[in-house]
N, C-alpha and C. Protein backbone atom coordinates (compact mmCIF):
# COMPACT_ATOMS: atom_id res chain seq x y z
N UNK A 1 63.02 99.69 79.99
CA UNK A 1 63.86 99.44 78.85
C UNK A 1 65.01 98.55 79.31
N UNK A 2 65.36 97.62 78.47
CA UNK A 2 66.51 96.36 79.36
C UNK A 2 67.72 97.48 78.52
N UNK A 3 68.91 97.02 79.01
CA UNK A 3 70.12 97.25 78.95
C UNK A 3 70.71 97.32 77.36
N UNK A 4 70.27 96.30 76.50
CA UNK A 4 70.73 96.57 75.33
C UNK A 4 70.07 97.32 74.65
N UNK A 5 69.05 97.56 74.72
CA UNK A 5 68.24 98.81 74.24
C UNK A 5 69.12 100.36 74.67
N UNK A 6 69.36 100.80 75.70
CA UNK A 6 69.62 101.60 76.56
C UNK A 6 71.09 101.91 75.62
N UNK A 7 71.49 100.63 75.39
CA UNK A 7 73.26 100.97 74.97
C UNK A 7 72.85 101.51 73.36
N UNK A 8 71.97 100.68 72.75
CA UNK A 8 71.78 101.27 71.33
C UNK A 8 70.90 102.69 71.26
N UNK A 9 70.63 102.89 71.74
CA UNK A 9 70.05 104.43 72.22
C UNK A 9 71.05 105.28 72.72
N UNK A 10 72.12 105.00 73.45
CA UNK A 10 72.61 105.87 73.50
C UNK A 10 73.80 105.87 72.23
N UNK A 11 74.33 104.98 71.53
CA UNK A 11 75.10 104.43 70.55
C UNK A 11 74.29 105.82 69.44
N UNK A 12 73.09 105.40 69.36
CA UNK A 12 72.64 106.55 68.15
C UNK A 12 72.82 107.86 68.31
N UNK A 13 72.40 108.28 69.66
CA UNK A 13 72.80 109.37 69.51
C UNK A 13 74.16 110.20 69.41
N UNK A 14 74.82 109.49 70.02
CA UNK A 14 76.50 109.78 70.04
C UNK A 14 76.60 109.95 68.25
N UNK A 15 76.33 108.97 67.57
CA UNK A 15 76.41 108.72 66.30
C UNK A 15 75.55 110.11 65.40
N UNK A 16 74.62 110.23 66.33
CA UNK A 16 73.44 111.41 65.55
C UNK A 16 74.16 112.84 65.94
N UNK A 17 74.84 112.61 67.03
CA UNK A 17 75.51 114.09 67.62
C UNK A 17 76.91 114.14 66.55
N UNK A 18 77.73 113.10 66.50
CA UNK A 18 79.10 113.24 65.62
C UNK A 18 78.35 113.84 64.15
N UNK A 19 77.80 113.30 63.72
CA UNK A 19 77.30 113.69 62.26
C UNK A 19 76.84 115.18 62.73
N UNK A 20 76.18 115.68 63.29
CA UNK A 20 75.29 116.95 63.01
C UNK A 20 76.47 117.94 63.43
N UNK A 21 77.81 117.52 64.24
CA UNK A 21 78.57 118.48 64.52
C UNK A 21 79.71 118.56 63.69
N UNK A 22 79.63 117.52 62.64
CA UNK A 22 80.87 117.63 61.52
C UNK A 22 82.06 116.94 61.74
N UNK A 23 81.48 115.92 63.12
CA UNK A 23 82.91 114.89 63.60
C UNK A 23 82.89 113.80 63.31
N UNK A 24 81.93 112.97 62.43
CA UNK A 24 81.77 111.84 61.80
C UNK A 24 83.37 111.31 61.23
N UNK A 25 82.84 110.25 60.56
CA UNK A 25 83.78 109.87 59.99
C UNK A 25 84.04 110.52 58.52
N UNK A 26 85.48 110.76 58.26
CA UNK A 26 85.19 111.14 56.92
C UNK A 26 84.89 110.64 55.59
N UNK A 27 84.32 111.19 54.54
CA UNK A 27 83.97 111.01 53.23
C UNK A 27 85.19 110.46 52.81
N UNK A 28 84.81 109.59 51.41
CA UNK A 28 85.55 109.30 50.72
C UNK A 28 86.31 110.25 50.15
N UNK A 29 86.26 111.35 50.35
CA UNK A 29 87.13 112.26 49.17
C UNK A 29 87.97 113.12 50.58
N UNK A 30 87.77 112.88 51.84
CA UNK A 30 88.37 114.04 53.13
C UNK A 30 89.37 112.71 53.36
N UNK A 31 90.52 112.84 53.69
CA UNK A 31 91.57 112.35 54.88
C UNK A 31 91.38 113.03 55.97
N UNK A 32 92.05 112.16 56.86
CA UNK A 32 91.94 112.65 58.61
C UNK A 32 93.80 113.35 58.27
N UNK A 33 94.42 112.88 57.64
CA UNK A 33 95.56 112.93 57.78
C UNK A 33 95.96 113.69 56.36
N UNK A 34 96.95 114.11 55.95
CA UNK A 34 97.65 114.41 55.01
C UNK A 34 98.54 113.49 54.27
N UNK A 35 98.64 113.19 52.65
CA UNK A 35 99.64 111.95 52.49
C UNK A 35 101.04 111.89 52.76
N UNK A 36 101.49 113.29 52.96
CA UNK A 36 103.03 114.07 53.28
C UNK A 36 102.88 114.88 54.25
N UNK A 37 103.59 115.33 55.17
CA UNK A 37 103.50 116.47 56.22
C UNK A 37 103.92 117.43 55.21
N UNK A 38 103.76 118.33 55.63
CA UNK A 38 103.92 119.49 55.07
C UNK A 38 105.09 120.27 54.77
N UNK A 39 105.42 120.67 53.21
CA UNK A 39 106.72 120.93 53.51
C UNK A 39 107.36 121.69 53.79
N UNK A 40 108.17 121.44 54.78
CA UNK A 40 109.23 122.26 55.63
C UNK A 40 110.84 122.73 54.86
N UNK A 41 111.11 123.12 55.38
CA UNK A 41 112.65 123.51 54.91
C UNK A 41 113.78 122.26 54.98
N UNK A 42 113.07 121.70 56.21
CA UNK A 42 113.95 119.95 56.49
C UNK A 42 113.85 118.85 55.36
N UNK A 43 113.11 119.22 54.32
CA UNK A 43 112.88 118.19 53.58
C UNK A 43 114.12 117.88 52.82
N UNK A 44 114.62 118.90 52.15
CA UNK A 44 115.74 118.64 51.63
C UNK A 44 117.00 117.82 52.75
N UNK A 45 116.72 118.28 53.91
CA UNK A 45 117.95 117.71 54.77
C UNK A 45 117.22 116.14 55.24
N UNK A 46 115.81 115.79 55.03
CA UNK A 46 115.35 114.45 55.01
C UNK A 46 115.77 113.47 53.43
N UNK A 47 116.38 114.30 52.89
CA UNK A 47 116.73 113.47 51.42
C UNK A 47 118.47 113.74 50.97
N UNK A 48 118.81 114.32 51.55
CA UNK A 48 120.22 114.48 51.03
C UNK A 48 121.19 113.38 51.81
N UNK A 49 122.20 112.96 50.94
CA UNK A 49 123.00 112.37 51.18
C UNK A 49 123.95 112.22 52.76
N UNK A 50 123.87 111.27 53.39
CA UNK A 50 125.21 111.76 54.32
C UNK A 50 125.90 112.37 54.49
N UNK A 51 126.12 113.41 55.52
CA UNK A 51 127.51 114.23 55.34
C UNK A 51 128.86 113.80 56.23
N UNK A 52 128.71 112.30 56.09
CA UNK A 52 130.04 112.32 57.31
C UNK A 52 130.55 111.29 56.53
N UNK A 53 131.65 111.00 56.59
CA UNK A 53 132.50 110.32 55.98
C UNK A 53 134.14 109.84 56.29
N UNK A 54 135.03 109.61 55.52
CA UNK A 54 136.29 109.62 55.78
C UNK A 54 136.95 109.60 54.66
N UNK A 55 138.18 110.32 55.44
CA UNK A 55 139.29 110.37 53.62
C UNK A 55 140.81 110.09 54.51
N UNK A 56 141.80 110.07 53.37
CA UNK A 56 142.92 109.69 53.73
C UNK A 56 143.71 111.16 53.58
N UNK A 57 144.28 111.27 54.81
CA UNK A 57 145.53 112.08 55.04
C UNK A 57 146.52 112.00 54.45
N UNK A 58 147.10 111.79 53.23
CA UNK A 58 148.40 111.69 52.70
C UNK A 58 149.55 112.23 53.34
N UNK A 59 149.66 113.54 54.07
CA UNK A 59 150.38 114.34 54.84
C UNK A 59 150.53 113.83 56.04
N UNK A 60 149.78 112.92 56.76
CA UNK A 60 149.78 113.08 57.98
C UNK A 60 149.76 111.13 58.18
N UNK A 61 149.70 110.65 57.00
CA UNK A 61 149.22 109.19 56.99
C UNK A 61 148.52 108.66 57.71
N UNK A 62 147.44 109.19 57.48
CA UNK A 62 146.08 108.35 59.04
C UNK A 62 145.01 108.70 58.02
N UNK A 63 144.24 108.17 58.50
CA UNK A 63 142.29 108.05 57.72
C UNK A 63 141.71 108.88 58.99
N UNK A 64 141.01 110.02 58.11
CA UNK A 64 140.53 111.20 59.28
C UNK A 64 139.12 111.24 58.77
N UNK A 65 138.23 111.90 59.73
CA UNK A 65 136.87 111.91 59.52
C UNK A 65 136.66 113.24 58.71
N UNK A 66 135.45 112.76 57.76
CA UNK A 66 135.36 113.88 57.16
C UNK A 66 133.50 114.32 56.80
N UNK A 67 133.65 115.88 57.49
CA UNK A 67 132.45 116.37 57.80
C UNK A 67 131.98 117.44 56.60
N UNK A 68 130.94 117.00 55.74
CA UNK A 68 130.20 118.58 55.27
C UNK A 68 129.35 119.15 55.45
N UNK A 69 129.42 120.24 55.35
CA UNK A 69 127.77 121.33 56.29
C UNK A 69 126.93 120.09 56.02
N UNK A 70 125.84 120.47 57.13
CA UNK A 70 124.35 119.79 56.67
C UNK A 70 123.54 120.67 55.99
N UNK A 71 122.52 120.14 55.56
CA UNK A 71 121.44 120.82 54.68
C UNK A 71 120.35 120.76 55.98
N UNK A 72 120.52 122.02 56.84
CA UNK A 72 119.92 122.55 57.62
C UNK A 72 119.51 123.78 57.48
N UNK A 73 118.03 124.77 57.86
CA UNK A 73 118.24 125.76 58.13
C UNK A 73 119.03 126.56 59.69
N UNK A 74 119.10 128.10 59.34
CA UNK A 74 120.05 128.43 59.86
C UNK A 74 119.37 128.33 61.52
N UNK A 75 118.07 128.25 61.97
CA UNK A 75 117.34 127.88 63.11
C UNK A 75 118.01 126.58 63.45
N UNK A 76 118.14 126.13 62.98
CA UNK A 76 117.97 124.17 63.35
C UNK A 76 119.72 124.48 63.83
N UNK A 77 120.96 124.82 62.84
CA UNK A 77 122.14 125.12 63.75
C UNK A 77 122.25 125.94 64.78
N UNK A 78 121.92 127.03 65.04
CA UNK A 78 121.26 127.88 66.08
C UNK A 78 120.92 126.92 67.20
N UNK A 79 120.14 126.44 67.23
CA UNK A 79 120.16 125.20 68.11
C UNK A 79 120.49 124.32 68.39
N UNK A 80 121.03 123.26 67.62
CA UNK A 80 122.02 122.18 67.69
C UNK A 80 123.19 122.07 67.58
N UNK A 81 123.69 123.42 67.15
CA UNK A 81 124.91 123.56 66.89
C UNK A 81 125.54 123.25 65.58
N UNK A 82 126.64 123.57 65.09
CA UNK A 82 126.84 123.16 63.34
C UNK A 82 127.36 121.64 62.96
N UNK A 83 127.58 120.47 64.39
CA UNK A 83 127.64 119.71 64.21
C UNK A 83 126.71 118.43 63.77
N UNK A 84 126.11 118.78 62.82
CA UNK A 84 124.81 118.09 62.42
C UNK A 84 124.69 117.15 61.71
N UNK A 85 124.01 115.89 61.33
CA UNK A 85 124.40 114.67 60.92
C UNK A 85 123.21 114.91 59.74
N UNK A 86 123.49 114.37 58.27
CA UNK A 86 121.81 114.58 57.88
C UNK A 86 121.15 113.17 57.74
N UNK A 87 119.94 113.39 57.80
CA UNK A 87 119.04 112.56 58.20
C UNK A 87 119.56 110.70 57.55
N UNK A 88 119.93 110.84 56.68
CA UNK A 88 120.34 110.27 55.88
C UNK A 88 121.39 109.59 56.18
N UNK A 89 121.86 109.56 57.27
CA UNK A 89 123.19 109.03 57.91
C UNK A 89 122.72 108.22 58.67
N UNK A 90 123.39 106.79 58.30
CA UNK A 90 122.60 105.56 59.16
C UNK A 90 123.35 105.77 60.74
N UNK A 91 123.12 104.80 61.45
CA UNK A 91 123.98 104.87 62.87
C UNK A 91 125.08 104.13 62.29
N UNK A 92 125.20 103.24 61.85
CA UNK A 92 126.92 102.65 61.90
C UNK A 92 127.83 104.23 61.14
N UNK A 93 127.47 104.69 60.02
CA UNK A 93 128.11 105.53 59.61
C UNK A 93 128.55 106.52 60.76
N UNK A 94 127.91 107.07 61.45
CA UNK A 94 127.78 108.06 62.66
C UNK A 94 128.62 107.60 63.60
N UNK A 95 128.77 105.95 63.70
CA UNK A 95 129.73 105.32 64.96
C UNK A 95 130.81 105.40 64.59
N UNK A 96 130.94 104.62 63.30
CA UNK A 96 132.60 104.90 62.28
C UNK A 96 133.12 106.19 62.31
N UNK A 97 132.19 107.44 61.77
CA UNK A 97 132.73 108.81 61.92
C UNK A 97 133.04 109.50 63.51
N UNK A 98 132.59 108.83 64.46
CA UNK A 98 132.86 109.07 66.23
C UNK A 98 134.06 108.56 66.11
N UNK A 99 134.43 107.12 65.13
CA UNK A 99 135.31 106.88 65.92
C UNK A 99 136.68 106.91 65.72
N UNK A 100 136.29 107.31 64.25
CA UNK A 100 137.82 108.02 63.61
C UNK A 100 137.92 109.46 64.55
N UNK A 101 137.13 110.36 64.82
CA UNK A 101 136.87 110.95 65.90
C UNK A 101 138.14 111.04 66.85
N UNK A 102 137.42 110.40 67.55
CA UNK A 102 138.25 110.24 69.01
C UNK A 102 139.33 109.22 68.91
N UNK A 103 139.62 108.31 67.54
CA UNK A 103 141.44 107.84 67.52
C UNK A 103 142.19 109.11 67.17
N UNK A 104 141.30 110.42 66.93
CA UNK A 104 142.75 111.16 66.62
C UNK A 104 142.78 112.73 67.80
N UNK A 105 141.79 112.07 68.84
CA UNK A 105 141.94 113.09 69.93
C UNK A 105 140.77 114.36 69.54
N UNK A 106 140.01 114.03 68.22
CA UNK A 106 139.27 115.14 68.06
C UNK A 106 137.76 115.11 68.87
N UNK A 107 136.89 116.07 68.79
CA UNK A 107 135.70 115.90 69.07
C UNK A 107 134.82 114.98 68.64
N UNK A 108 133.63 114.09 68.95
CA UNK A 108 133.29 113.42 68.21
C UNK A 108 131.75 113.67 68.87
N UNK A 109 131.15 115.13 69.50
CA UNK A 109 129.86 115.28 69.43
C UNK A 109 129.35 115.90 67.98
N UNK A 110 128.40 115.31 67.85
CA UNK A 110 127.33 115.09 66.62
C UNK A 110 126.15 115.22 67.02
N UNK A 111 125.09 115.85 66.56
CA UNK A 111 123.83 115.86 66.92
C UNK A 111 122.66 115.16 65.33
N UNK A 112 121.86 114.26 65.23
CA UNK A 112 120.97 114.23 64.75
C UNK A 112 119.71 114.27 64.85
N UNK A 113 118.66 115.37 64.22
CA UNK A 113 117.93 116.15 64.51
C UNK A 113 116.73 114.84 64.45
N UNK A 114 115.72 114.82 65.56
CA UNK A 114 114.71 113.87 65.68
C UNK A 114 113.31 115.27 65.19
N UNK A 115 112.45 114.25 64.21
CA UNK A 115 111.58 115.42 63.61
C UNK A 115 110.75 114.40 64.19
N UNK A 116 109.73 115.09 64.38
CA UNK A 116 108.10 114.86 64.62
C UNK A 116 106.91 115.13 63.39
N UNK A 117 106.25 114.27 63.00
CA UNK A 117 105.55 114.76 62.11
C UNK A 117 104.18 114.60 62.44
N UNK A 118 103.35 115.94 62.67
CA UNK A 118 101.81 116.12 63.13
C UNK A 118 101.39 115.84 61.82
N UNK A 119 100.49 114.63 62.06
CA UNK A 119 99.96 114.52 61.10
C UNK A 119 98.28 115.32 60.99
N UNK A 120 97.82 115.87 62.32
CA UNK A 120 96.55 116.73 62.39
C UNK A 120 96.61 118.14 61.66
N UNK A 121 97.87 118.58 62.18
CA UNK A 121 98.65 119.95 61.52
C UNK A 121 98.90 120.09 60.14
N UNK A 122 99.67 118.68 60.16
CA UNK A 122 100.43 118.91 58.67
C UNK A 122 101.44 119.44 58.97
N UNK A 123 102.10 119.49 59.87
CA UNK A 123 103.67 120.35 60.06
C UNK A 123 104.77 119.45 61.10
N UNK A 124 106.04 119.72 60.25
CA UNK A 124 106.71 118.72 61.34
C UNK A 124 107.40 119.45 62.01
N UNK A 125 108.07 118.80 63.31
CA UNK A 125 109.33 119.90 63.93
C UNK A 125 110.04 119.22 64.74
N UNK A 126 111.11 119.66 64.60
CA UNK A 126 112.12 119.28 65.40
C UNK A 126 111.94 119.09 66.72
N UNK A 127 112.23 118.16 67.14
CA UNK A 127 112.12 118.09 68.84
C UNK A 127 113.07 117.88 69.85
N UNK A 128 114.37 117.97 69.25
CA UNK A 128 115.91 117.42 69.55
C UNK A 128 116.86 116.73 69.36
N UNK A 129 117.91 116.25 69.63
CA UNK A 129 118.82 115.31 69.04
C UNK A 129 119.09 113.79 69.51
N UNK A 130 119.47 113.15 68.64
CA UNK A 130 119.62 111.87 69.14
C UNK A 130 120.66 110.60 67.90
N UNK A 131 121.29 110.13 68.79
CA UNK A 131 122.46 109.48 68.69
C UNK A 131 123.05 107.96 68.67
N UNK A 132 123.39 107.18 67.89
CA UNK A 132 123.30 105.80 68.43
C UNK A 132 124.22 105.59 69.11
N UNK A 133 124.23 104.59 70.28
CA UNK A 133 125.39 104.29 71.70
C UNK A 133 125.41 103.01 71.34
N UNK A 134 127.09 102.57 71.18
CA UNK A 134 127.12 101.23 71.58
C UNK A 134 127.14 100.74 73.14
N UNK A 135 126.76 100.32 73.26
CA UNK A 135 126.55 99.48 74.77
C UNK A 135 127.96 98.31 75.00
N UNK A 136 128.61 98.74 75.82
CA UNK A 136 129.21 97.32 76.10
C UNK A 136 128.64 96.75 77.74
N UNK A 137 129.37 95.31 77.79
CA UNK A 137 129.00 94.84 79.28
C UNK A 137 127.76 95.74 80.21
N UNK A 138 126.81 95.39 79.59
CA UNK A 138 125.84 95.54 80.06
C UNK A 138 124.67 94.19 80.19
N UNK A 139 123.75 94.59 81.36
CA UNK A 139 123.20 93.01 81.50
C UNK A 139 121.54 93.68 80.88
N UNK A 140 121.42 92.20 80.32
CA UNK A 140 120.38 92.53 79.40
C UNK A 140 118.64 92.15 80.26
């Protein structure tokens, strides 16, 4: 038997084995995937508004940062702590709110929650936090 024979012979069967074990490709009516992960409790905190901001001190005359709970469950602060950004908060907003922050000597750790979404599962999850850095003098 020459070589291209050999490859289409074994090509079929691989092909004859996926089908008879239910690993084919799927039907028109099966996804491999789901069109949404599945919903979690984070969804609402994947759609709600920013919670960081700024307002003016009238009392104190300075522009101070201004934080409201996130739309987290009580797991996700438990772990990250209650300083939580929601999803929804671009990075410049997050840099502006650092940096009214630290002009007035306050804290300016923030955590935003990085989700993972299995799309085999259908379930997403948190996998930790993450933050945008400006970079200065650095070589590229």
């Amino acid at each position: 038997m020459n070589r291209s024979a050999t490859l289409v012979t074994a090509a079929a069967v691989v092909v004859l084995a996926a089908t008879l074990s239910g690993c084919g490709a799927p039907g028109a009516r099966e996804s491999v995937a789901p069109t949404t992960p599945a919903s979690y409790p984070q969804q609402a905190f994947r759609t709600a508004p920013c919670n960081l901001g700024e307002y003016w001190d009238s009392s104190a005359k300075v522009k101070r940062a201004n934080f409201t709970a996130p739309t987290v469950d009580n797991d996700e602060l438990a772990l990250y702590g209650p300083m939580i950004a929601n999803d929804r908060c671009s990075d410049a907003e997050i840099l502006k709110w650092q940096e009214l922050r630290r002009e007035l000597g306050e804290s300016d750790e923030i955590c935003r929650i990085v989700w993972y979404d299995d799309y085999f599962s259908g379930v997403t999850y948190d996998i930790g936090c993450a933050l945008p850095v400006v970079v200065t003098n650095a070589s590229r």
